[in-house]
Protein backbone atom coordinates (compact mmCIF):
# COMPACT_ATOMS: atom_id res chain seq x y z
CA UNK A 1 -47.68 -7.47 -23.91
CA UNK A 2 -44.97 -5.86 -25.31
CA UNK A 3 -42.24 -8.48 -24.61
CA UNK A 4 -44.33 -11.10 -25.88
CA UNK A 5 -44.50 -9.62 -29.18
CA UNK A 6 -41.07 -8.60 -28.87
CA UNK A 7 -40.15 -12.32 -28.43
CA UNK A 8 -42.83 -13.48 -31.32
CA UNK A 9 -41.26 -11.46 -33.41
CA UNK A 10 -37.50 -12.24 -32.69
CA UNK A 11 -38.73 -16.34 -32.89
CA UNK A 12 -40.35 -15.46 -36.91
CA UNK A 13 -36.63 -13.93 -37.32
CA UNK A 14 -34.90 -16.58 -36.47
CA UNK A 15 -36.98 -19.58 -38.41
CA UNK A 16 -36.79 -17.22 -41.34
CA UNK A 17 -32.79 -17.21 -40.78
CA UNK A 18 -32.76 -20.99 -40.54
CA UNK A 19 -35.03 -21.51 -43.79
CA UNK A 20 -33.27 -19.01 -45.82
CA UNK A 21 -29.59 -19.14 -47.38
CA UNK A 22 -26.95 -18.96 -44.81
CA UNK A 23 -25.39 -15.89 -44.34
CA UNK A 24 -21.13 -15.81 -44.30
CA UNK A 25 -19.52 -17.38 -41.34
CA UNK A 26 -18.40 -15.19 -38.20
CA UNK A 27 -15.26 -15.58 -36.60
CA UNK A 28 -14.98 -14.93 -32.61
CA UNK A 29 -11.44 -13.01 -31.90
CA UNK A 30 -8.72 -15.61 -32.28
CA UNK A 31 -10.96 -18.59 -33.14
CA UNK A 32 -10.49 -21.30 -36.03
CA UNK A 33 -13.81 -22.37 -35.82
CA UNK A 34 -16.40 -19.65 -37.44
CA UNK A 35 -20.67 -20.09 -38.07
CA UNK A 36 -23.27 -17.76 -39.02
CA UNK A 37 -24.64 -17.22 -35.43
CA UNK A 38 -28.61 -16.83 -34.76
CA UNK A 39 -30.05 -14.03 -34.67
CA UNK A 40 -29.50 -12.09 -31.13
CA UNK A 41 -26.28 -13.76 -30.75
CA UNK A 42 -23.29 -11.10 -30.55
CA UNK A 43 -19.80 -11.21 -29.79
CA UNK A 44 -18.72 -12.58 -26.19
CA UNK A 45 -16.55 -11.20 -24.23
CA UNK A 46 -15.82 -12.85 -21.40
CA UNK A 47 -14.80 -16.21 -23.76
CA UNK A 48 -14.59 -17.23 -27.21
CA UNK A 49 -17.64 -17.12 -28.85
CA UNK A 50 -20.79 -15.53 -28.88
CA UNK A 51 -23.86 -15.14 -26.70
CA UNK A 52 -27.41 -13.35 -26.09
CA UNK A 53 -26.92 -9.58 -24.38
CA UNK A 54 -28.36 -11.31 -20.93
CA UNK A 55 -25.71 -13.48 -21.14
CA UNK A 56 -28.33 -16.57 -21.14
CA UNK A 57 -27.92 -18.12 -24.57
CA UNK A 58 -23.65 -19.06 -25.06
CA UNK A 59 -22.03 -20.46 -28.17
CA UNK A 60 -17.93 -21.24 -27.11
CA UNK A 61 -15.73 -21.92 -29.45
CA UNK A 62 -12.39 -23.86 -28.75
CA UNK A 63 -9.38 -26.69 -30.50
CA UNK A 64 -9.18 -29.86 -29.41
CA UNK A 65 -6.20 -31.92 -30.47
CA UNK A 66 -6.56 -33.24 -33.88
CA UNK A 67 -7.24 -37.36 -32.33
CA UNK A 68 -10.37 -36.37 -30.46
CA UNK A 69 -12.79 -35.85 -33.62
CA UNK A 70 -11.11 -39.76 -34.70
CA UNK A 71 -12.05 -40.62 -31.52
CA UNK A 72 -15.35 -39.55 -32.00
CA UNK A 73 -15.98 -40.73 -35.06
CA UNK A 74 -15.35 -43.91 -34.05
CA UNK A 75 -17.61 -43.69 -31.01
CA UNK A 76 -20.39 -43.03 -33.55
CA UNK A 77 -19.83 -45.90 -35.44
CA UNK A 78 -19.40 -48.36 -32.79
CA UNK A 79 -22.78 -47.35 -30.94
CA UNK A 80 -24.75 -45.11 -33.08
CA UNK A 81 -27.62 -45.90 -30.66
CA UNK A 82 -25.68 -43.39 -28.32
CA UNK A 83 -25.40 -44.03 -24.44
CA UNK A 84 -27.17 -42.62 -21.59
CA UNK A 85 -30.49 -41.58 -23.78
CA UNK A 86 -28.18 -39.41 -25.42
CA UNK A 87 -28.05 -40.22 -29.24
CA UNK A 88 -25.20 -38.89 -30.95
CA UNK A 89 -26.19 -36.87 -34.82
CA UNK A 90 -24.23 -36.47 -37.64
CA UNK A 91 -24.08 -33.31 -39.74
CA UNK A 92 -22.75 -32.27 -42.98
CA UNK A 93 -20.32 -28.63 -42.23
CA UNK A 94 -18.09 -27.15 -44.88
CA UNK A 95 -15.56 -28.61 -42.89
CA UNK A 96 -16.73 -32.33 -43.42
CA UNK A 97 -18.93 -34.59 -41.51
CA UNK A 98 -19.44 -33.35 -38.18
CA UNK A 99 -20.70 -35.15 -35.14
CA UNK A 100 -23.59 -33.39 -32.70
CA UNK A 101 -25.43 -34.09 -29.12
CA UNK A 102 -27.86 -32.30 -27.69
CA UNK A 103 -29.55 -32.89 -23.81
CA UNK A 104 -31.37 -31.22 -20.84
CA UNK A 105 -29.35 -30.32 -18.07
CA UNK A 106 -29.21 -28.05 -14.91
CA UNK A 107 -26.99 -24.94 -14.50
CA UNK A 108 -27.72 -23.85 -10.91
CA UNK A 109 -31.51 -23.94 -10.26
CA UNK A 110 -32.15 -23.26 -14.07
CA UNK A 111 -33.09 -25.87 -17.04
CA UNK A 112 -31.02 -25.59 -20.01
CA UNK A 113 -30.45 -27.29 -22.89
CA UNK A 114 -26.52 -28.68 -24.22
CA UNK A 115 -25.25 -29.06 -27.41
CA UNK A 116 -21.93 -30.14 -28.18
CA UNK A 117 -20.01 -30.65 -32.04
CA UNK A 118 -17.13 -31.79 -33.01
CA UNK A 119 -15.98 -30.95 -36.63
CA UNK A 120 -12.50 -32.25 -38.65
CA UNK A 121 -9.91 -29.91 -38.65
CA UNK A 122 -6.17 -30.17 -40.89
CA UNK A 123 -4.28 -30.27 -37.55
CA UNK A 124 -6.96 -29.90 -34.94
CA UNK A 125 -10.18 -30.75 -34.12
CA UNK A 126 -12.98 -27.97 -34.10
CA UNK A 127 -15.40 -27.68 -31.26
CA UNK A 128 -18.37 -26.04 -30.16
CA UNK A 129 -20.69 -26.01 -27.04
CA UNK A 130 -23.88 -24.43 -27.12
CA UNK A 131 -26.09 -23.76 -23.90
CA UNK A 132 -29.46 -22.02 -24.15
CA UNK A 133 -31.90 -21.93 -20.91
CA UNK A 134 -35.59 -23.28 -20.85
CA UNK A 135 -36.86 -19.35 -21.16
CA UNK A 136 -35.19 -19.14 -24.60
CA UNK A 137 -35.80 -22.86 -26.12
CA UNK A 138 -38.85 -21.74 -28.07
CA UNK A 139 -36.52 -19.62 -29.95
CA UNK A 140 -33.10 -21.09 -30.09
CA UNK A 141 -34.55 -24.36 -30.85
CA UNK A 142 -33.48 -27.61 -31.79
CA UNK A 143 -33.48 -27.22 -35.43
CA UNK A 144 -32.14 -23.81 -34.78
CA UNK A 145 -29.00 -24.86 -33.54
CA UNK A 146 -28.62 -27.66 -36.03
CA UNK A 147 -29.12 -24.84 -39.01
CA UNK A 148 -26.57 -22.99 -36.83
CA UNK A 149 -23.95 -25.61 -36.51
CA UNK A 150 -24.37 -27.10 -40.52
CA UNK A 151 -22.86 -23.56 -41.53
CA UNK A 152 -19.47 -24.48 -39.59
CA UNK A 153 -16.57 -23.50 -40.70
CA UNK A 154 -12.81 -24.03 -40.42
CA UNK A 155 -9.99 -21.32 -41.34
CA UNK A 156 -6.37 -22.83 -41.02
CA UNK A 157 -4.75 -19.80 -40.54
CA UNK A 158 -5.90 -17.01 -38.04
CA UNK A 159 -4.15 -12.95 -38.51
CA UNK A 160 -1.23 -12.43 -36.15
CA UNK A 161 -3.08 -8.97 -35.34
CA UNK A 162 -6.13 -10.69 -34.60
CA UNK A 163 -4.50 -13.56 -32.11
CA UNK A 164 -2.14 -10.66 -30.46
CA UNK A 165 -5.42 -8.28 -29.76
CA UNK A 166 -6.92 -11.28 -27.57
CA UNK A 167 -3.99 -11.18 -25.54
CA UNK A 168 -3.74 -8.67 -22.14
CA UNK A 169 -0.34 -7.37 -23.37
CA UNK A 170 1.08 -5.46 -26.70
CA UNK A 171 3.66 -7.70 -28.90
CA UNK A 172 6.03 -5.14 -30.62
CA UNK A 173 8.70 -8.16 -32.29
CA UNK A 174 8.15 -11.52 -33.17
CA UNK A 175 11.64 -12.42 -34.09
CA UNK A 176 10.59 -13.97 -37.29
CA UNK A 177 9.18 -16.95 -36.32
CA UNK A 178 7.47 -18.77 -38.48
CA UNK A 179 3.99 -19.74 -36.96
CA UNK A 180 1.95 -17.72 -34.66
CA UNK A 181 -1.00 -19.42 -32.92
CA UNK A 182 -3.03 -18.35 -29.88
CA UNK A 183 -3.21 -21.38 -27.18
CA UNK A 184 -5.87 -19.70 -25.55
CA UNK A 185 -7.56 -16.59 -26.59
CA UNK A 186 -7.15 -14.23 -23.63
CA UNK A 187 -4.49 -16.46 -21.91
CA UNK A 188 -1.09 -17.63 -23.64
CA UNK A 189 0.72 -17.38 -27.06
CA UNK A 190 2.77 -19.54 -29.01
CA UNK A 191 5.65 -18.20 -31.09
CA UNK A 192 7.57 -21.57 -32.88
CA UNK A 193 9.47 -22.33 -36.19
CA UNK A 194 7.84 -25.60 -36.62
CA UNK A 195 4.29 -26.43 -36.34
CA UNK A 196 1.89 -29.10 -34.51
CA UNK A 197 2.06 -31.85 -37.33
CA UNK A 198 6.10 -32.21 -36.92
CA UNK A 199 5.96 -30.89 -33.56
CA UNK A 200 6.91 -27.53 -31.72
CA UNK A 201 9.86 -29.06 -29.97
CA UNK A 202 11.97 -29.92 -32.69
CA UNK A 203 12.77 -26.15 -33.40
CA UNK A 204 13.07 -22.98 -31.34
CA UNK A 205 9.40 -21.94 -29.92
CA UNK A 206 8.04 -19.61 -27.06
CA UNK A 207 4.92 -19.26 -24.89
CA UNK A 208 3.79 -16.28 -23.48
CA UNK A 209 1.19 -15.76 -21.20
CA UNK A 210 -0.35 -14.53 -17.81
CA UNK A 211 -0.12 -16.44 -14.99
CA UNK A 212 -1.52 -16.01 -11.00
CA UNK A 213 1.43 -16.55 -9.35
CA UNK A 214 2.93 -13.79 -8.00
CA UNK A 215 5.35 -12.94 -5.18
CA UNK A 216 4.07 -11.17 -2.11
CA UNK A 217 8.04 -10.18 -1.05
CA UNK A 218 11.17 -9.81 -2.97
CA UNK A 219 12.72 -12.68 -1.18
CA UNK A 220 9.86 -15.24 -2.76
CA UNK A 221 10.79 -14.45 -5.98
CA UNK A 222 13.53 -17.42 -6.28
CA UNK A 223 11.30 -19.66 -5.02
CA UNK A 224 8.77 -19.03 -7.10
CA UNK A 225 10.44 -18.83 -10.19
CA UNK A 226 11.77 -22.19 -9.27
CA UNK A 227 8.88 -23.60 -8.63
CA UNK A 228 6.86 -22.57 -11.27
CA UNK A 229 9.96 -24.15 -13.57
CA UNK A 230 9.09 -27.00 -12.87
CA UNK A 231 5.73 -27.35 -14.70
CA UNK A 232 6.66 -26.40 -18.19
CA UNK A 233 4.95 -29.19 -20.07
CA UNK A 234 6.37 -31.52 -22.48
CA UNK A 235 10.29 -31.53 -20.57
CA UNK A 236 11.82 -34.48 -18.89
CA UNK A 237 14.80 -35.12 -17.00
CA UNK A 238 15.12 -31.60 -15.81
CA UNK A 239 17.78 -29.86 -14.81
CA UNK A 240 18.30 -26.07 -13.53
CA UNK A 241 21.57 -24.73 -15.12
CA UNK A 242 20.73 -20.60 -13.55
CA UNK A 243 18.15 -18.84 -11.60
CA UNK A 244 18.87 -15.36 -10.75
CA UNK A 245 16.94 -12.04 -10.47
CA UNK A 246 16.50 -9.63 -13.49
CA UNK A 247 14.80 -6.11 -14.78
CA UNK A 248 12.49 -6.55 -17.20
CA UNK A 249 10.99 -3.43 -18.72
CA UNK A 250 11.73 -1.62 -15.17
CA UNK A 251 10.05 -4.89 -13.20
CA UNK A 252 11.71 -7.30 -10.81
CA UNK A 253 11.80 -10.45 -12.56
CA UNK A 254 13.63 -13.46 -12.92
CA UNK A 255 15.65 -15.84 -15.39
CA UNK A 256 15.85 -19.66 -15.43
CA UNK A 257 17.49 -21.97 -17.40
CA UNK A 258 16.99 -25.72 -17.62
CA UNK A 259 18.76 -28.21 -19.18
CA UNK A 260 16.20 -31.16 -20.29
CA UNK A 261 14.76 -33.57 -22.95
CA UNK A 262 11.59 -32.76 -24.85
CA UNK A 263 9.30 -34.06 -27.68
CA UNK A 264 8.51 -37.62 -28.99
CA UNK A 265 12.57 -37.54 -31.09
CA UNK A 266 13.88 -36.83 -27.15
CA UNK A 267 15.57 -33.94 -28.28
CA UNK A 268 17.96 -32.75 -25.76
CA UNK A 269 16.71 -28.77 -25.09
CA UNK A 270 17.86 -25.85 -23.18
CA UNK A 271 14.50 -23.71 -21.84
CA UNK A 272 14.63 -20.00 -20.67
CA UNK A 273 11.75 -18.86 -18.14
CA UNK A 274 11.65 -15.14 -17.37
CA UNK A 275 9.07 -14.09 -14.81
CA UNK A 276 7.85 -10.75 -14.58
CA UNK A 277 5.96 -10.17 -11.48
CA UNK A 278 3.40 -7.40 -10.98
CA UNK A 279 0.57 -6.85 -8.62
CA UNK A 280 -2.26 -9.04 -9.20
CA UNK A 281 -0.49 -11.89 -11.91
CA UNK A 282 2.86 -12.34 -13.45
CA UNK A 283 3.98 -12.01 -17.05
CA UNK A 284 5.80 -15.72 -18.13
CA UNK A 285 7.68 -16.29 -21.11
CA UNK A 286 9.50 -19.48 -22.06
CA UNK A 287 11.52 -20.02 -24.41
CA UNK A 288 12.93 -23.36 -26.00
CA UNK A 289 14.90 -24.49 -28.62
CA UNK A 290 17.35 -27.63 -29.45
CA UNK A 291 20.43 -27.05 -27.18
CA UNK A 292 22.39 -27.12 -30.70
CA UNK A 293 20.60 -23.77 -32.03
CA UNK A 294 20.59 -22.32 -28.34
CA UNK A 295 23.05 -19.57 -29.26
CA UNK A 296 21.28 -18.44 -32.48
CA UNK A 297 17.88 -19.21 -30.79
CA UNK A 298 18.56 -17.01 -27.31
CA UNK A 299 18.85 -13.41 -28.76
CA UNK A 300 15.76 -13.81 -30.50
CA UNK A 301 13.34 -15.10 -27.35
CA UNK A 302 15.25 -11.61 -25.46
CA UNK A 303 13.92 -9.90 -28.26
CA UNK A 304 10.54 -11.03 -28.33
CA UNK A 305 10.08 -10.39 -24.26
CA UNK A 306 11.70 -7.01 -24.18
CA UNK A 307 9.03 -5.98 -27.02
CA UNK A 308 5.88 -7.23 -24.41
CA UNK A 309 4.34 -4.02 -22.90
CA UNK A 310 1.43 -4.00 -21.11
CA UNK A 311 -2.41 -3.26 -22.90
CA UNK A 312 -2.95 0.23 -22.30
């Protein structure tokens, strides 16, 4: 009997969290999107969010670009009857009108129920995704998630400290750039003296990151390097200038440089990509700027990767 009363207890909790005033927002590490989570909910940390300690209940946390809540909106409008039985809500956050769904699906062999909200941001669009299985829907219910997602909120700005301590490595300089914002918590970086609204490519910015790749001999390294080149978003016309082996912080590594054109101006650039290849994944940094500011631009990206160390 125990965990029923355990679980009768935990379910008088939470409708007496839902009924009563709203305690502050939490952030997740490196989110713009905060909420006063349930009760039970904690900290993920596998993703960005925060989740039940069984790891059944979820509530992720990401940015979508700034058209997709327009987008929505729209939707809403146009068929507020919804499609599919799903019927789209509408609910008033801090951050403005936000949009909801909610329906039963199936992860694996289990029964869960999916919500999903989209919320206004200045240059973004907030999101969250909420999953809770059929064994905890008496508690997490319905109106419990709706309470949960009304006390959205937005921050604009997130501490450099707390977007570095997502990332797997230690960031010693940051070569004064201007605006600091984590891509993806746990993943990649973005260092840039302009911002989204005018658009990262029309000054010198970086991105810094793991990746999978690595080289299983010394002699793949060039091709690698080379290869992986060639998917830095957002260039056209490509052109390598240099690719040639390097030490970087004691590790075999490479440089490549690329002449190209990049953002919606075509602004003729000049992009740096060192590799650093270990074991399991590779450190990659890139670097761009407008091939005018190249020589002013370059010291500072050489600064910014000889200051990565790896998270002790």
């Amino acid at each position: 009997m125990k965990p029923l009363r355990y679980f009768a207890a935990l379910a008088l909790v939470v409708a007496a969290t839902c009924s009563a005033r709203a305690a502050d927002p939490v952030f997740a590490p490196g989110a713009r999107v905060g909420l006063t989570p349930l009760v039970g909910l904690v900290k993920a940390k596998a993703f960005v969010g925060f989740e039940t300690e069984d790891h059944g209940v979820k509530v992720l946390m990401a940015d979508l670009p700034a058209e997709a809540y327009g987008e929505v909106s729209n939707a809403f409008k146009a068929n507020p009857g919804g499609t599919g039985g799903i019927k789209p809500e509408s609910i008033e956050t801090a951050a403005g009108l936000a949009y909801y769904t909610a329906e039963n699906a199936k992860e694996g062999a289990t029964n869960v129920r999916r919500y999903s909200m989209i919320l206004p941001g200045p240059t973004f669009s907030g999101y969250v995704a909420v999953q809770v299985p059929e064994n905890a829907s008496k508690i997490y219910t319905d109106e419990a998630v709706r309470q949960m997602f009304a006390s959205a909120v937005i921050r604009n700005e997130v501490p450099v400290e707390e977007q570095i301590g997502t990332m797997p490595f230690n960031m010693s300089e940051l070569s004064n750039f201007k605006n600091v914002r984590t891509l993806a918590p746990g993943a990649a970086i973005i260092l840039a003296d302009s911002d989204e609204k005018a658009g990262f490519e029309s000054a010198p910015f970086m991105i810094i990151g793991l990746i999978s790749s690595t080289a299983a001999s010394p002699d793949d390294r060039g091709r690698i390097a080379q290869q992986i080149a060639t998917t830095i978003p957002g260039v056209r016309d490509a052109r390598i200038t240099m690719s040639e082996p390097v030490r970087i912080d004691g590790q075999a590594g490479y440089e490549t440089r690329i002449d190209a054109i990049s953002g919606k101006d075509n602004t003729p650039v000049t992009v740096v990509q060192w590799l650093r290849f270990g074991a399991q994944s590779s450190l990659r940094i890139i670097g761009s700027s407008p091939r005018d500011d190249w020589t002013k631009a370059f010291p500072r990206f050489r600064a910014v990767r000889d200051g990565i160390q790896p998270r002790g």
